[in-house]
Protein backbone atom coordinates (compact mmCIF):
# COMPACT_ATOMS: atom_id res chain seq x y z
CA UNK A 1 46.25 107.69 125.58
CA UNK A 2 46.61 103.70 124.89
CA UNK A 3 44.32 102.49 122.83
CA UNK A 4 43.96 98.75 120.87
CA UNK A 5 44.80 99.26 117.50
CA UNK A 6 40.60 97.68 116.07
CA UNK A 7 39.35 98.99 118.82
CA UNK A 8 36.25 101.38 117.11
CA UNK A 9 35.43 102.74 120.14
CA UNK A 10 39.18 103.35 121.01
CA UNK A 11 38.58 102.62 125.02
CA UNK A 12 40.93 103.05 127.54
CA UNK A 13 39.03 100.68 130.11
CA UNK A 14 39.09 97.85 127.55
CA UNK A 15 42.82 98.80 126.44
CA UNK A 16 43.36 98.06 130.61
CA UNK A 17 41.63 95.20 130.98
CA UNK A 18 42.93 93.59 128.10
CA UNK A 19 46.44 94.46 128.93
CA UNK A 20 45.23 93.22 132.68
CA UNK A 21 44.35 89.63 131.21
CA UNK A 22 47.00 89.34 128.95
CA UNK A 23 49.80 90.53 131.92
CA UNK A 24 47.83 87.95 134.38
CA UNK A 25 48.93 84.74 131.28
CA UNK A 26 52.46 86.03 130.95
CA UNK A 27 52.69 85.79 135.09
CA UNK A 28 51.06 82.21 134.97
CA UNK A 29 54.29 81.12 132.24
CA UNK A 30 52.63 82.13 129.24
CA UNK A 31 55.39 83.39 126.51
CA UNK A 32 55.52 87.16 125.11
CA UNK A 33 54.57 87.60 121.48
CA UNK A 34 57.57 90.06 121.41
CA UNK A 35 60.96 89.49 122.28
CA UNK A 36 61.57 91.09 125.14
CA UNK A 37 64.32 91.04 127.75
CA UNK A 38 61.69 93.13 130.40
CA UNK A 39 61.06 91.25 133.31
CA UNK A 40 57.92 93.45 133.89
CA UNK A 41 54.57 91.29 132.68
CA UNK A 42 52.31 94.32 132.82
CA UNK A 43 54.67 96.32 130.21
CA UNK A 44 55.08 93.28 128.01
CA UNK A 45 51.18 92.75 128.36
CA UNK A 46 50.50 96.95 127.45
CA UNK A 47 53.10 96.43 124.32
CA UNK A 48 51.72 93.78 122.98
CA UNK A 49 48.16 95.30 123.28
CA UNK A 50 49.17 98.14 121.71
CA UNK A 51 50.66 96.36 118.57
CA UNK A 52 47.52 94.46 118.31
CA UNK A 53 49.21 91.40 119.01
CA UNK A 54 46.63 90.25 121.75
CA UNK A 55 43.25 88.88 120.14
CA UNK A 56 40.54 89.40 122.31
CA UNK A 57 36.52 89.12 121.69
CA UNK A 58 33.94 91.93 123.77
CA UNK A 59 31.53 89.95 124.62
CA UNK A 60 29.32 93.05 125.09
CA UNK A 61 28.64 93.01 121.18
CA UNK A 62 28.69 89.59 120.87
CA UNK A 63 25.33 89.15 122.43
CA UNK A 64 23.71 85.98 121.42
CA UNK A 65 19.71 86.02 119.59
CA UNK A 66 17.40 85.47 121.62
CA UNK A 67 14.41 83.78 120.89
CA UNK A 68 11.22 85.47 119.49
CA UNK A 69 7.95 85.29 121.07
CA UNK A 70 5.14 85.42 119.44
């Protein structure tokens, strides 16, 4: 199981789709937090997820106040 490390929910669709964004920057010339001789993005990406190197923000529980009417 791969989890992110402050993850409370400890999710393995948001450990993917983190690691998917993250392997998507390294592709586009983005440089590894680790050093790494792996030529593979999406293992690089999955490491550096699971180290909790890779900030990220769910915007699911970031919702923002909405206005109440009275």
């Amino acid at each position: 199981m791969h989890v992110i490390p402050d993850d409370p929910d400890l999710s393995n669709y948001r450990f993917i789709i983190v690691a998917a964004k993250r392997a998507r920057q390294l592709q586009n010339g983005s440089r590894s937090f680790l050093p790494t001789t792996m030529k593979k993005p999406t293992i690089t990406a999955m490491e550096e997820v699971r180290r909790g190197l890779v900030k990220y923000t769910d915007l699911t529980r970031v919702a923002p106040e909405l206005p109440v009417e009275e």
